[in-house]
PDB file of N, CA and C in Angstrom:
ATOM      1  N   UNK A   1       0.834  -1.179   0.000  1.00  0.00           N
ATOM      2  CA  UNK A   1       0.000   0.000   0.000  1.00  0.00           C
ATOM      3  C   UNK A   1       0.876   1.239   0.000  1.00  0.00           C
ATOM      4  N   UNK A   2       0.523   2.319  -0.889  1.00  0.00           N
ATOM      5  CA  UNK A   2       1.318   3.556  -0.881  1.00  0.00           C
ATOM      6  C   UNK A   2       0.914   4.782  -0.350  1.00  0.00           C
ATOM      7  N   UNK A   3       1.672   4.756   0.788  1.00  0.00           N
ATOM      8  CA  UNK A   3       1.358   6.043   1.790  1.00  0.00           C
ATOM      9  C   UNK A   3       0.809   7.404   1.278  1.00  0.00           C
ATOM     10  N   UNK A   4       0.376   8.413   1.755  1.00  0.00           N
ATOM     11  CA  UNK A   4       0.120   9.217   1.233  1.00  0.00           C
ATOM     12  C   UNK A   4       0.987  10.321   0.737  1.00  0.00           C
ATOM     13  N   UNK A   5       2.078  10.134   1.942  1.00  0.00           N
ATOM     14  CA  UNK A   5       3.209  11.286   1.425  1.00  0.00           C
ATOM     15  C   UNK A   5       4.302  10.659   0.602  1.00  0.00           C
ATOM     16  N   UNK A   6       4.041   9.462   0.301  1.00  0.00           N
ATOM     17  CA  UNK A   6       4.735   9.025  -0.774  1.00  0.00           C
ATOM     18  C   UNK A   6       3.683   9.287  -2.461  1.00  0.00           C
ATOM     19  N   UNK A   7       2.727   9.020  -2.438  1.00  0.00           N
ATOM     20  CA  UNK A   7       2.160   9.913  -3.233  1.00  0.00           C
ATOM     21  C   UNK A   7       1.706  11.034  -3.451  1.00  0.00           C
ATOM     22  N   UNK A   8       2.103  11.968  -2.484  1.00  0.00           N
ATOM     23  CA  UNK A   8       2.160  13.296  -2.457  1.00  0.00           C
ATOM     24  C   UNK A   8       4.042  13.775  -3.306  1.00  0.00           C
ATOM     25  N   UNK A   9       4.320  13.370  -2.803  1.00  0.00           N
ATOM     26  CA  UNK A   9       5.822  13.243  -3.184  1.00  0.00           C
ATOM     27  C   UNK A   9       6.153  12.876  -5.318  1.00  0.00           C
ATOM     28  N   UNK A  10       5.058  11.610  -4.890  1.00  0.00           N
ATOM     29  CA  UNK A  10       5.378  11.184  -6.846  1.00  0.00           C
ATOM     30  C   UNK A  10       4.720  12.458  -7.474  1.00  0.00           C
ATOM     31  N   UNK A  11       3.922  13.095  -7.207  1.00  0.00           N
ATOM     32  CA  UNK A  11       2.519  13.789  -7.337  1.00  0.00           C
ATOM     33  C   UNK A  11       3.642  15.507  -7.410  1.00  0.00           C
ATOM     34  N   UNK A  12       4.250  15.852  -6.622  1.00  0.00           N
ATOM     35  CA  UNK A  12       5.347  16.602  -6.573  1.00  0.00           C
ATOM     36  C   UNK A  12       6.272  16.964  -8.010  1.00  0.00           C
ATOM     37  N   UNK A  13       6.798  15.443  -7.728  1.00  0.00           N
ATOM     38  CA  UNK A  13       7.656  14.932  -8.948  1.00  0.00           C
ATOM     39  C   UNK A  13       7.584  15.210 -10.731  1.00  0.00           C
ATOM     40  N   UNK A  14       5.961  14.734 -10.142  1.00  0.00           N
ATOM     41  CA  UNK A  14       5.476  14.672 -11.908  1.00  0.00           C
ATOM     42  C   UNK A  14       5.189  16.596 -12.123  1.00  0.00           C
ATOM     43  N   UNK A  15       4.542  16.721 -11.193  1.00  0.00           N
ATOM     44  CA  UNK A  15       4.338  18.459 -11.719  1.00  0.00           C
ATOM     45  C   UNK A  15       5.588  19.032 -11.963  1.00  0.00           C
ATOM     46  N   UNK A  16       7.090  18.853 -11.168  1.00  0.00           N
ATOM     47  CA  UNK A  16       8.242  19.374 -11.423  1.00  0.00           C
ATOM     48  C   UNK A  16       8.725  18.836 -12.594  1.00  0.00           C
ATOM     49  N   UNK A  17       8.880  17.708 -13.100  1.00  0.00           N
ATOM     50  CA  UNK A  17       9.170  17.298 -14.415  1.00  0.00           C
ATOM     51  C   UNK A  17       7.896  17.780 -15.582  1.00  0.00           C
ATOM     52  N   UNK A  18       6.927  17.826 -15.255  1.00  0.00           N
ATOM     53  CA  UNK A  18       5.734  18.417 -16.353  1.00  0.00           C
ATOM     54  C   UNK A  18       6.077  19.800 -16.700  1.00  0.00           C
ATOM     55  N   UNK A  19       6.457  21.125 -15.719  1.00  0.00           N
ATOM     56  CA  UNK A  19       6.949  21.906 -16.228  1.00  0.00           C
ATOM     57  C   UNK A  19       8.055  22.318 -16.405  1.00  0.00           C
ATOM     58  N   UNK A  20       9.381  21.573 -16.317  1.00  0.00           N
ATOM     59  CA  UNK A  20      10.530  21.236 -16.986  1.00  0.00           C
ATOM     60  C   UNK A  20      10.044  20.940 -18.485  1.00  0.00           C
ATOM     61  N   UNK A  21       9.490  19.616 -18.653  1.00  0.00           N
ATOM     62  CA  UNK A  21       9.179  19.476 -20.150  1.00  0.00           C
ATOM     63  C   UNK A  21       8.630  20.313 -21.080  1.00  0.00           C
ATOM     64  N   UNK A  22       7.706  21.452 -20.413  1.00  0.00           N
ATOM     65  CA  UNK A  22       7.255  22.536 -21.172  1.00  0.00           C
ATOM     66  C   UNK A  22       7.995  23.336 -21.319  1.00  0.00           C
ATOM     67  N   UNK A  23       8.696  23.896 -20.460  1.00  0.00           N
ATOM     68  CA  UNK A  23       9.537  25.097 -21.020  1.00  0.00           C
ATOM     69  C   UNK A  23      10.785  24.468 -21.696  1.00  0.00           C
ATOM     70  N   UNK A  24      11.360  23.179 -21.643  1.00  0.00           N
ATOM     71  CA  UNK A  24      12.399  22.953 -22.617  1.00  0.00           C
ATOM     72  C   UNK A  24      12.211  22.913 -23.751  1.00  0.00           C
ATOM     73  N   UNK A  25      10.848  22.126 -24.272  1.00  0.00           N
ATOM     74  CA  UNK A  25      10.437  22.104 -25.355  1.00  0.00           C
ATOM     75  C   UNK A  25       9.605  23.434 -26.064  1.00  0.00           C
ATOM     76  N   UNK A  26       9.566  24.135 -25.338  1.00  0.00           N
ATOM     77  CA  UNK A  26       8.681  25.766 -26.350  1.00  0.00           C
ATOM     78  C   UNK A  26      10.444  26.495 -26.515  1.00  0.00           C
ATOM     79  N   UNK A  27      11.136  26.249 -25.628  1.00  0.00           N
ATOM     80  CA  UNK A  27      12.307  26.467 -25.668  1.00  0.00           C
ATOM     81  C   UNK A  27      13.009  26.654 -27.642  1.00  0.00           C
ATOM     82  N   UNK A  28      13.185  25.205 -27.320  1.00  0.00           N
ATOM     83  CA  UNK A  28      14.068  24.487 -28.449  1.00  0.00           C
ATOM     84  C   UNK A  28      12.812  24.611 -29.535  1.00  0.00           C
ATOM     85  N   UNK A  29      11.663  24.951 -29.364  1.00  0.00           N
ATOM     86  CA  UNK A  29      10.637  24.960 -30.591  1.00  0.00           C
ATOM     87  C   UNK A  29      10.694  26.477 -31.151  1.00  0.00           C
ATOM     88  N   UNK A  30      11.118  27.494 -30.445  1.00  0.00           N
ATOM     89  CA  UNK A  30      10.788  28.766 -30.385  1.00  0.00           C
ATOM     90  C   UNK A  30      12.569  28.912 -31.093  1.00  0.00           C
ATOM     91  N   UNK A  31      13.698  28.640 -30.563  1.00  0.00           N
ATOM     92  CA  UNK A  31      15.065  28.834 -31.080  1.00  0.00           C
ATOM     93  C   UNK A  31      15.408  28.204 -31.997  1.00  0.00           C
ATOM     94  N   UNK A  32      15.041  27.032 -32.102  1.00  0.00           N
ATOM     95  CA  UNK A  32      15.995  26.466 -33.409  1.00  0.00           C
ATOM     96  C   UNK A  32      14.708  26.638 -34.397  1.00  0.00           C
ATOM     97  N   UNK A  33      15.481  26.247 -35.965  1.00  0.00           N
ATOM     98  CA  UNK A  33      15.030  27.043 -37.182  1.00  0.00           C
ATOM     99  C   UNK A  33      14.583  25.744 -37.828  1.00  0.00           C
ATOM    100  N   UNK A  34      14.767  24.363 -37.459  1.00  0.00           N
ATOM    101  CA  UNK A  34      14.181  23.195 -38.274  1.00  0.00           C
ATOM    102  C   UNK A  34      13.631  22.580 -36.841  1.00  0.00           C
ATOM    103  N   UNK A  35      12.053  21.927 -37.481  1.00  0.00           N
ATOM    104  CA  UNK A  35      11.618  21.023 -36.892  1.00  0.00           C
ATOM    105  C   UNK A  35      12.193  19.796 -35.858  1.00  0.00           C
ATOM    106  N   UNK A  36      12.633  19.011 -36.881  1.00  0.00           N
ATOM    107  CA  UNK A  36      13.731  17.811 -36.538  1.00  0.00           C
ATOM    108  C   UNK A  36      14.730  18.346 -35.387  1.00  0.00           C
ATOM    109  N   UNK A  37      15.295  19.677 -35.311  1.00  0.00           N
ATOM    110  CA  UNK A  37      15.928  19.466 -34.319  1.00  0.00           C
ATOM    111  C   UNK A  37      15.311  19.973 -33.474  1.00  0.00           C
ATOM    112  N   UNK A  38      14.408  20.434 -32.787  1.00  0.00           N
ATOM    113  CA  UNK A  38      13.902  20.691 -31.672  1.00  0.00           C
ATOM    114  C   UNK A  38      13.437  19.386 -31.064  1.00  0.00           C
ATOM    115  N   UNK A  39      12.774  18.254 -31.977  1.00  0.00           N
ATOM    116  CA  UNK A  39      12.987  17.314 -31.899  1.00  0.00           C
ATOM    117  C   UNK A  39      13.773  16.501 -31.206  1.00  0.00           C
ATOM    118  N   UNK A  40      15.183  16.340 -31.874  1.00  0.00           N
ATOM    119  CA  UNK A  40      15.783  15.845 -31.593  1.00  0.00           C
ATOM    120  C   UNK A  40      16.487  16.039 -29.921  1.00  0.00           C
ATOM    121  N   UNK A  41      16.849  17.262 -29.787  1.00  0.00           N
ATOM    122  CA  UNK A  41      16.829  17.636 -28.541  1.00  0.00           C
ATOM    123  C   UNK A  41      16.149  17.498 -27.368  1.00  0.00           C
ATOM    124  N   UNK A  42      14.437  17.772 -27.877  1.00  0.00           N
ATOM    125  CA  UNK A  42      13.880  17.572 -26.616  1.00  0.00           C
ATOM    126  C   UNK A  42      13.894  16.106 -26.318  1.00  0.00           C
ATOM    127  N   UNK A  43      14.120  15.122 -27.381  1.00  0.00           N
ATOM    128  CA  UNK A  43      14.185  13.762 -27.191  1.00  0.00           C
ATOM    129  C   UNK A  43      15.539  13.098 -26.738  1.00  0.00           C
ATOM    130  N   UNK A  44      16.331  14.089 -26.520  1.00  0.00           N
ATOM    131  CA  UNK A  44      17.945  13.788 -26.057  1.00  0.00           C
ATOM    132  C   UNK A  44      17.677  14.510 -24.636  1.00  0.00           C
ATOM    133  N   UNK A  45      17.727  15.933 -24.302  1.00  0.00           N
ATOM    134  CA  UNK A  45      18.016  16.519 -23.334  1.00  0.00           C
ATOM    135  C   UNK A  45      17.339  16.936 -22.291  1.00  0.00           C
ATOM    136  N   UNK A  46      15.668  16.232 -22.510  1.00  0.00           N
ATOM    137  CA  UNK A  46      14.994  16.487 -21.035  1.00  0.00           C
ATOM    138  C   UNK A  46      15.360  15.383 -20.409  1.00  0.00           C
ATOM    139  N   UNK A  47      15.397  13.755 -21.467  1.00  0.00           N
ATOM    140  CA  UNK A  47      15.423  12.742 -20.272  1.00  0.00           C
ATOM    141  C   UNK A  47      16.923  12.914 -19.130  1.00  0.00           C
ATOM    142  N   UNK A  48      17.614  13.744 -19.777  1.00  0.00           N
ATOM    143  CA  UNK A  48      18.895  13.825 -19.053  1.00  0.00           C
ATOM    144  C   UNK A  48      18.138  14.832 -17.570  1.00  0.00           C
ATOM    145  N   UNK A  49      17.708  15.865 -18.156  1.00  0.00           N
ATOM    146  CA  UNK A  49      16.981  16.816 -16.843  1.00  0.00           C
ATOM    147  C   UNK A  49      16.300  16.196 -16.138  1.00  0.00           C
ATOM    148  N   UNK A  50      15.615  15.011 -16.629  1.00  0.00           N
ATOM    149  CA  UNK A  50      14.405  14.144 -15.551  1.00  0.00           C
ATOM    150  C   UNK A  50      15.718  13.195 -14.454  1.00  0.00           C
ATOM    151  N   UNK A  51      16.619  12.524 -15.247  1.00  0.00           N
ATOM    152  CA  UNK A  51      17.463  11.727 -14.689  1.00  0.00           C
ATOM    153  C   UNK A  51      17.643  12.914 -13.019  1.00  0.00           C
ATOM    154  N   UNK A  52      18.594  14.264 -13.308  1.00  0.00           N
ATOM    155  CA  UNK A  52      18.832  14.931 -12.589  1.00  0.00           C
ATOM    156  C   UNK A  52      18.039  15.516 -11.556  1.00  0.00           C
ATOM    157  N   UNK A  53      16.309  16.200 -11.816  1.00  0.00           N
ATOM    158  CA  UNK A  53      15.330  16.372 -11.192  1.00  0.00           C
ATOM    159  C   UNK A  53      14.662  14.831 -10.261  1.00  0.00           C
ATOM    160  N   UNK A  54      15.057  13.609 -10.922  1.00  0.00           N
ATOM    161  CA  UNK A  54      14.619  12.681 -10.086  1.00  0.00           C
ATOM    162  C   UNK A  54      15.640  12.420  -9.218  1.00  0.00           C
ATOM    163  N   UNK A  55      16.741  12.321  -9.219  1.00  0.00           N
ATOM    164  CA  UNK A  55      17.740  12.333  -8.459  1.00  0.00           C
ATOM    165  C   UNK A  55      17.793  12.941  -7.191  1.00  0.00           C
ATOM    166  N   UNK A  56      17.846  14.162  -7.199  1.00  0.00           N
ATOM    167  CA  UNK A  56      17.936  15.724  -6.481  1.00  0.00           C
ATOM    168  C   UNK A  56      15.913  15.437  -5.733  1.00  0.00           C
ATOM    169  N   UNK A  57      14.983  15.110  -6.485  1.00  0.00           N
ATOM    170  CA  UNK A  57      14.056  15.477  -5.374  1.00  0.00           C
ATOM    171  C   UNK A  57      13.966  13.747  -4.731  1.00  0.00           C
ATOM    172  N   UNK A  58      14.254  13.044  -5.439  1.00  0.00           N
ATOM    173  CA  UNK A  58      13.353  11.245  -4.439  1.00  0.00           C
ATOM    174  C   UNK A  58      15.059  10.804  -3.457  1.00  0.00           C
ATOM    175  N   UNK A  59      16.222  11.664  -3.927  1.00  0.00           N
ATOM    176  CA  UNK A  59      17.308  10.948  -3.272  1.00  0.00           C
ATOM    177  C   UNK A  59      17.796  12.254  -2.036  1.00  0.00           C
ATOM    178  N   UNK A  60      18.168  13.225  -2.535  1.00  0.00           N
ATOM    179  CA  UNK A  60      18.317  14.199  -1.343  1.00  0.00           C
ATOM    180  C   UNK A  60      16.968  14.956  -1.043  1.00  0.00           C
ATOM    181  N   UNK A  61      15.962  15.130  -1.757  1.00  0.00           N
ATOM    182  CA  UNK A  61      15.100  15.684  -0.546  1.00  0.00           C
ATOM    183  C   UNK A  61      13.859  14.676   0.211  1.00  0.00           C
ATOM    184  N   UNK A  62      13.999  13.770  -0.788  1.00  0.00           N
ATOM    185  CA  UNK A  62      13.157  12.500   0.053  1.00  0.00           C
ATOM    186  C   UNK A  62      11.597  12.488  -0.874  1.00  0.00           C
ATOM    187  N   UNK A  63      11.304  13.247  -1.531  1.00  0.00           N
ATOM    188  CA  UNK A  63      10.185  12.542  -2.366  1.00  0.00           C
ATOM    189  C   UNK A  63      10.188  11.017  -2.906  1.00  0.00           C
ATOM    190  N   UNK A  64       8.461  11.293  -3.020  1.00  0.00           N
ATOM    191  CA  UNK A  64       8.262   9.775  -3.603  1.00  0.00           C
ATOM    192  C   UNK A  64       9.166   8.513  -3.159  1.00  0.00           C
ATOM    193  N   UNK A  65      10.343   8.365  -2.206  1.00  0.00           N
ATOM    194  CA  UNK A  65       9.962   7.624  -1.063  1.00  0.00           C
ATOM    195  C   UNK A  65      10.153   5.977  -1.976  1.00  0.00           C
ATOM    196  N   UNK A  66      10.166   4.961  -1.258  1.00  0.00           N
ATOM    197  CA  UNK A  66      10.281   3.735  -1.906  1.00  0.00           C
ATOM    198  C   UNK A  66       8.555   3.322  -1.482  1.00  0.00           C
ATOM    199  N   UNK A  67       7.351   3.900  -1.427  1.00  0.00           N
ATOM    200  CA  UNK A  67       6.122   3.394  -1.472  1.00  0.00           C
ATOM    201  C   UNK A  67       6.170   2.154  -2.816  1.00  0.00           C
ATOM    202  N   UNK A  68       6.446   2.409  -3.793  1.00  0.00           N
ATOM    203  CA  UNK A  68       6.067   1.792  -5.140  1.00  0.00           C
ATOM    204  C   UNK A  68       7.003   0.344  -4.880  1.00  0.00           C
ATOM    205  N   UNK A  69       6.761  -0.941  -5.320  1.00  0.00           N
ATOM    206  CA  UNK A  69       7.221  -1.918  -5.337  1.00  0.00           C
ATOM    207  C   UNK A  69       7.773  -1.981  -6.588  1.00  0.00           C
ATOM    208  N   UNK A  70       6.839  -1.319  -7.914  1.00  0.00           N
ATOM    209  CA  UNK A  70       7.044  -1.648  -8.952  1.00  0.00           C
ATOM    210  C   UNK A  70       8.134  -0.706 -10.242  1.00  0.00           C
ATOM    211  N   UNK A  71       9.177  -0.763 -10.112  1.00  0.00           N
ATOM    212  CA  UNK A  71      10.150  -0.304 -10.784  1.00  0.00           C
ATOM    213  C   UNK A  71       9.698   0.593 -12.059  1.00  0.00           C
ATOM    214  N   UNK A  72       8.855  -0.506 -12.836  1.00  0.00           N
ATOM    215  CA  UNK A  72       7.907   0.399 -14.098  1.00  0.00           C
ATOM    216  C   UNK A  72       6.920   1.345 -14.026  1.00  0.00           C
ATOM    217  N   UNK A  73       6.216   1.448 -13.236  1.00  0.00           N
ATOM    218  CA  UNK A  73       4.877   1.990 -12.370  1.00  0.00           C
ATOM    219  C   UNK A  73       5.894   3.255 -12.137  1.00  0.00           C
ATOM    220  N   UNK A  74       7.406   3.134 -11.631  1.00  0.00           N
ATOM    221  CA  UNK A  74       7.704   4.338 -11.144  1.00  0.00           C
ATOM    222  C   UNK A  74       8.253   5.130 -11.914  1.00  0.00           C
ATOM    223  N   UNK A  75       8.780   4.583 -13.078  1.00  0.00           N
ATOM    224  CA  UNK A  75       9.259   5.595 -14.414  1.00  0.00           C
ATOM    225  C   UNK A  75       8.449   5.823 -15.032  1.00  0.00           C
ATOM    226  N   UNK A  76       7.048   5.359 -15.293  1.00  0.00           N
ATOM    227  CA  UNK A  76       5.726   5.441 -16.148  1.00  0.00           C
ATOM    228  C   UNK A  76       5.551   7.025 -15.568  1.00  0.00           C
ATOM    229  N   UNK A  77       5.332   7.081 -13.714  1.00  0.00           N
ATOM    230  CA  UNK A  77       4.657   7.986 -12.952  1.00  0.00           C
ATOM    231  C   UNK A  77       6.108   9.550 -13.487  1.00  0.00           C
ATOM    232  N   UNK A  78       6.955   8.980 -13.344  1.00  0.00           N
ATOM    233  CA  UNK A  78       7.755  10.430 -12.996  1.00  0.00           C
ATOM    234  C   UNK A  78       8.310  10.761 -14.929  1.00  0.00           C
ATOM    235  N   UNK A  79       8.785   9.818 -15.499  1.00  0.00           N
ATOM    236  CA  UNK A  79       9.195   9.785 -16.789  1.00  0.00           C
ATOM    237  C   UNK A  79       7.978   9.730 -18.152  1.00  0.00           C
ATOM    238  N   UNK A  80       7.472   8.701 -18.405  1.00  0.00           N
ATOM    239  CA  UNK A  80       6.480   9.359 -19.321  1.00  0.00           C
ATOM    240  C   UNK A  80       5.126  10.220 -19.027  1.00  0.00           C
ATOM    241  N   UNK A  81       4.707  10.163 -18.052  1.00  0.00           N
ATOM    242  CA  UNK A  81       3.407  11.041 -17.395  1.00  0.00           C
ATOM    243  C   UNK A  81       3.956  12.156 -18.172  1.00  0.00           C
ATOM    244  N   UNK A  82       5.017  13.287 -17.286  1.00  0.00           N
ATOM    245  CA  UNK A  82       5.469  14.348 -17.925  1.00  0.00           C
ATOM    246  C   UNK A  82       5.919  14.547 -18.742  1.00  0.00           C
ATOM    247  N   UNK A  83       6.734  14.185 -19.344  1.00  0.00           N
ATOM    248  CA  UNK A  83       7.108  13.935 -20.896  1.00  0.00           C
ATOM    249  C   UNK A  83       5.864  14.496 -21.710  1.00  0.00           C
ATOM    250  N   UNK A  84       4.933  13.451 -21.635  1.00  0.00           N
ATOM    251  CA  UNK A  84       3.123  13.679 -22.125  1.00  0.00           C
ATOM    252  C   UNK A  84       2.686  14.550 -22.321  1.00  0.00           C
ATOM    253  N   UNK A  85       2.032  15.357 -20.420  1.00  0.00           N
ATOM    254  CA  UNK A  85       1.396  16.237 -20.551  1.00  0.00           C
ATOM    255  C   UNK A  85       2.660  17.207 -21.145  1.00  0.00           C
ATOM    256  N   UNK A  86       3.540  17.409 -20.838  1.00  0.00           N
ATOM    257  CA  UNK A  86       4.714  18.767 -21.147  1.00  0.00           C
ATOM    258  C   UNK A  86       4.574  19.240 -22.637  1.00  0.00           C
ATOM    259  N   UNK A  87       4.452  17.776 -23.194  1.00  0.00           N
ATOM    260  CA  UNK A  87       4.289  18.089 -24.838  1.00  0.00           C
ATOM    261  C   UNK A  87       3.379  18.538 -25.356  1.00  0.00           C
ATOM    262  N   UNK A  88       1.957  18.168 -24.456  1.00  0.00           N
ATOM    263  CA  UNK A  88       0.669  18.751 -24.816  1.00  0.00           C
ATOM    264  C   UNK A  88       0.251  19.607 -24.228  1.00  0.00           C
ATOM    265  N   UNK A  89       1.013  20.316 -23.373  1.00  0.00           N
ATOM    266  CA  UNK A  89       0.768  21.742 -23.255  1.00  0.00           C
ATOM    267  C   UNK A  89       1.738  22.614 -23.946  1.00  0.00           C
ATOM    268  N   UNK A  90       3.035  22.102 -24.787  1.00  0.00           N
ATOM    269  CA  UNK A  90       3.317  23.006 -25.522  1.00  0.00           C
ATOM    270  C   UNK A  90       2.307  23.109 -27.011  1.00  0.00           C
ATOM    271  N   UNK A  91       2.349  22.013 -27.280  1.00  0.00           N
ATOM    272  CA  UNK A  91       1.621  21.877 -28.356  1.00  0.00           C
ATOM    273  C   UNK A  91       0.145  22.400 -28.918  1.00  0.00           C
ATOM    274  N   UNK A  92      -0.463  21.868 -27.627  1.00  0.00           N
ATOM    275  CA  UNK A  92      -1.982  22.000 -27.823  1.00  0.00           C
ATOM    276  C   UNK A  92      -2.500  23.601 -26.863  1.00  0.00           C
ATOM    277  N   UNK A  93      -1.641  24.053 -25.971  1.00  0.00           N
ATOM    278  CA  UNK A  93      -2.048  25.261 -25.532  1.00  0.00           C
ATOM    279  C   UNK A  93      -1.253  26.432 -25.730  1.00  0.00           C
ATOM    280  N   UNK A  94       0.030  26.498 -26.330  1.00  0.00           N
ATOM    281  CA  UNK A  94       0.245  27.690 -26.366  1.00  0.00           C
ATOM    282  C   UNK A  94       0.509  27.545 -27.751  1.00  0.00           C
ATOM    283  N   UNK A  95       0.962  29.164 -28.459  1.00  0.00           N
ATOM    284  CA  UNK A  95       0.848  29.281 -29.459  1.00  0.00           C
ATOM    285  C   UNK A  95       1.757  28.905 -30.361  1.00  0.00           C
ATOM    286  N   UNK A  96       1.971  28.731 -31.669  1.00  0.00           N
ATOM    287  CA  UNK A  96       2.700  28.098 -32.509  1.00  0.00           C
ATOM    288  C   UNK A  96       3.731  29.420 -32.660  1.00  0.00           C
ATOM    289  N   UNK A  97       5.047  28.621 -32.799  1.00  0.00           N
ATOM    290  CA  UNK A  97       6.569  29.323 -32.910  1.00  0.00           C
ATOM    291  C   UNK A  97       6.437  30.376 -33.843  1.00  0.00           C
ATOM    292  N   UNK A  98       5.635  30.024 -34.704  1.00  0.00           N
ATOM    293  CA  UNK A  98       5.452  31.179 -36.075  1.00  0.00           C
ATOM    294  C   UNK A  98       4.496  32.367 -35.374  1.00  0.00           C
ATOM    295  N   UNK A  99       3.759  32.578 -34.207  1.00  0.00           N
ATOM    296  CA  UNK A  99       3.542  33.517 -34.118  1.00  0.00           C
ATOM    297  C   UNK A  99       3.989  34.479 -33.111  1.00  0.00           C
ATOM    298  N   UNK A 100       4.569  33.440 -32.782  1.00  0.00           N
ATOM    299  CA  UNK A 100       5.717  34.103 -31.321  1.00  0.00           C
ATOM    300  C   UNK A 100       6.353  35.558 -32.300  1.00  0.00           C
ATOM    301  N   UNK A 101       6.563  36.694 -31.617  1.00  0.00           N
ATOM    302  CA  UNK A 101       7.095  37.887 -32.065  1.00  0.00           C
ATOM    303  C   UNK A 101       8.683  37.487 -31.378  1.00  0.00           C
ATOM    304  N   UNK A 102       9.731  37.102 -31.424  1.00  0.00           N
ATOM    305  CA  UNK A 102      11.463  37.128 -31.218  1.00  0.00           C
ATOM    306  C   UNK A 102      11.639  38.596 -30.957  1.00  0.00           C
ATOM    307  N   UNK A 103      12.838  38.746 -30.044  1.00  0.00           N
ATOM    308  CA  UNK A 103      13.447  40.216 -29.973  1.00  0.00           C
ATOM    309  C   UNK A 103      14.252  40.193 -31.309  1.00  0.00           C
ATOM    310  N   UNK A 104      14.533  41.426 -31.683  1.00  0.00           N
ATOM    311  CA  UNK A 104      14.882  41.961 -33.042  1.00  0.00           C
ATOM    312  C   UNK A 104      16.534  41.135 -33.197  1.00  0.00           C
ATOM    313  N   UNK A 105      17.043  40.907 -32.158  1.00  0.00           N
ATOM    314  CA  UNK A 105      18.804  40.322 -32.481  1.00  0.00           C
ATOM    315  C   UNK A 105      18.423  38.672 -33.118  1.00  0.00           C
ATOM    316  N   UNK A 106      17.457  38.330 -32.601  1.00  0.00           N
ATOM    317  CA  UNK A 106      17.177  36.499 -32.489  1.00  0.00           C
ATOM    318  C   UNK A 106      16.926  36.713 -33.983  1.00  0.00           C
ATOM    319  N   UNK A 107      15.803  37.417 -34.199  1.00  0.00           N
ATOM    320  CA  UNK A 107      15.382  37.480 -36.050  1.00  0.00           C
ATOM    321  C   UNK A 107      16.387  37.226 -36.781  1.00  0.00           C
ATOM    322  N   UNK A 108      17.237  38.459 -36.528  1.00  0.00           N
ATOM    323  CA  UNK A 108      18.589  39.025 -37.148  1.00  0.00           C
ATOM    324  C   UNK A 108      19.182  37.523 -37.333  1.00  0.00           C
ATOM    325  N   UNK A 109      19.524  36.984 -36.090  1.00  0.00           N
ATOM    326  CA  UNK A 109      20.541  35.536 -36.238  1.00  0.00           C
ATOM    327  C   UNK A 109      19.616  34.531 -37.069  1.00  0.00           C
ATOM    328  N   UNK A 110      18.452  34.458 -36.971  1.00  0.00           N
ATOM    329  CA  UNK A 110      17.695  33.027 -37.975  1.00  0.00           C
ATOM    330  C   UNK A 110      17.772  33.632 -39.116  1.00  0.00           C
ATOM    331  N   UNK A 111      17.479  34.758 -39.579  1.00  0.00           N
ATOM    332  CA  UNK A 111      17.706  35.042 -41.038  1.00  0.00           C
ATOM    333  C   UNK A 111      18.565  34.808 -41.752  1.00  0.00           C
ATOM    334  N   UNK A 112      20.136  35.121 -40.595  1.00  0.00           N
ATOM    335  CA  UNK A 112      21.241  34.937 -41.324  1.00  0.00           C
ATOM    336  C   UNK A 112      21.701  33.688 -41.557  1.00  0.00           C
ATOM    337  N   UNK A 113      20.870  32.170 -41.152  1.00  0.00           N
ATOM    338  CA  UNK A 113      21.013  31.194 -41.030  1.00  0.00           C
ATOM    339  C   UNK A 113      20.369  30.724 -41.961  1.00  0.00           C
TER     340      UNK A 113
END
C-alpha cells in the first residue's frame, strides 16, 4: 500500500518534471530554425533533466519515497506522465513558434542562417 506522502511526493515529482518538459520544449521549438531538431533535442536533453530532477528530489530531498514496489509503475509515474502532458501543453495550448514575435537580435541571427 502507498502512503500518502509518498504519493504526495510522486505527485510533486510529476508536476516538477511536467513543467521542466514545457519550457524545454517551447524552448528548443521557439530557437531552433528546423523542426527535426527541436525534436531531436527535446528527445535527447529532457530525459537527461528528468534523470537529474529525479535524483535531487526522491534521493536528497526525500520525495516519492520507496512506497512503489514496482520499478515500471515508477518511471511510467515520474518519466512518461510528464514527458506527455509537457508536450501537450506546448503543443496543444500555447501558441505556434510562427507567431511568437522574437526580440529583433534572435530574427537578425535566424535570417542569417
Amino acid at each position: 500500500m502507498v502512503s500518502a506522502a509518498t504519493a504526495l511526493g510522486f505527485l510533486v515529482i510529476i508536476i516538477i518534471n511536467t513543467v521542466i518538459t514545457a519550457v524545454v520544449i517551447r524552448f528548443f521549438r521557439l530557437r531552433l530554425s528546423t523542426k527535426w531538431g527541436a525534436v531531436v533535442y527535446s528527445l535527447l536533453l529532457v530525459p537527461l533533466v528528468y534523470v537529474a530532477t529525479t535524483l535531487l528530489l526522491s534521493g536528497a530531498v526525500g520525495l516519492g519515497g520507496s512506497g512503489l514496489q514496482d520499478t515500471n509503475t515508477a518511471l511510467i509515474l515520474i518519466w512518461v506522465l510528464p514527458f506527455t502532458l509537457g508536450l501537450s501543453i506546448d503543443l496543444f495550448w500555447m501558441p505556434p513558434p510562427e507567431e511568437i514575435d522574437l526580440p529583433k537580435e534572435s530574427r537578425e541571427q535566424q535570417q542569417s542562417r
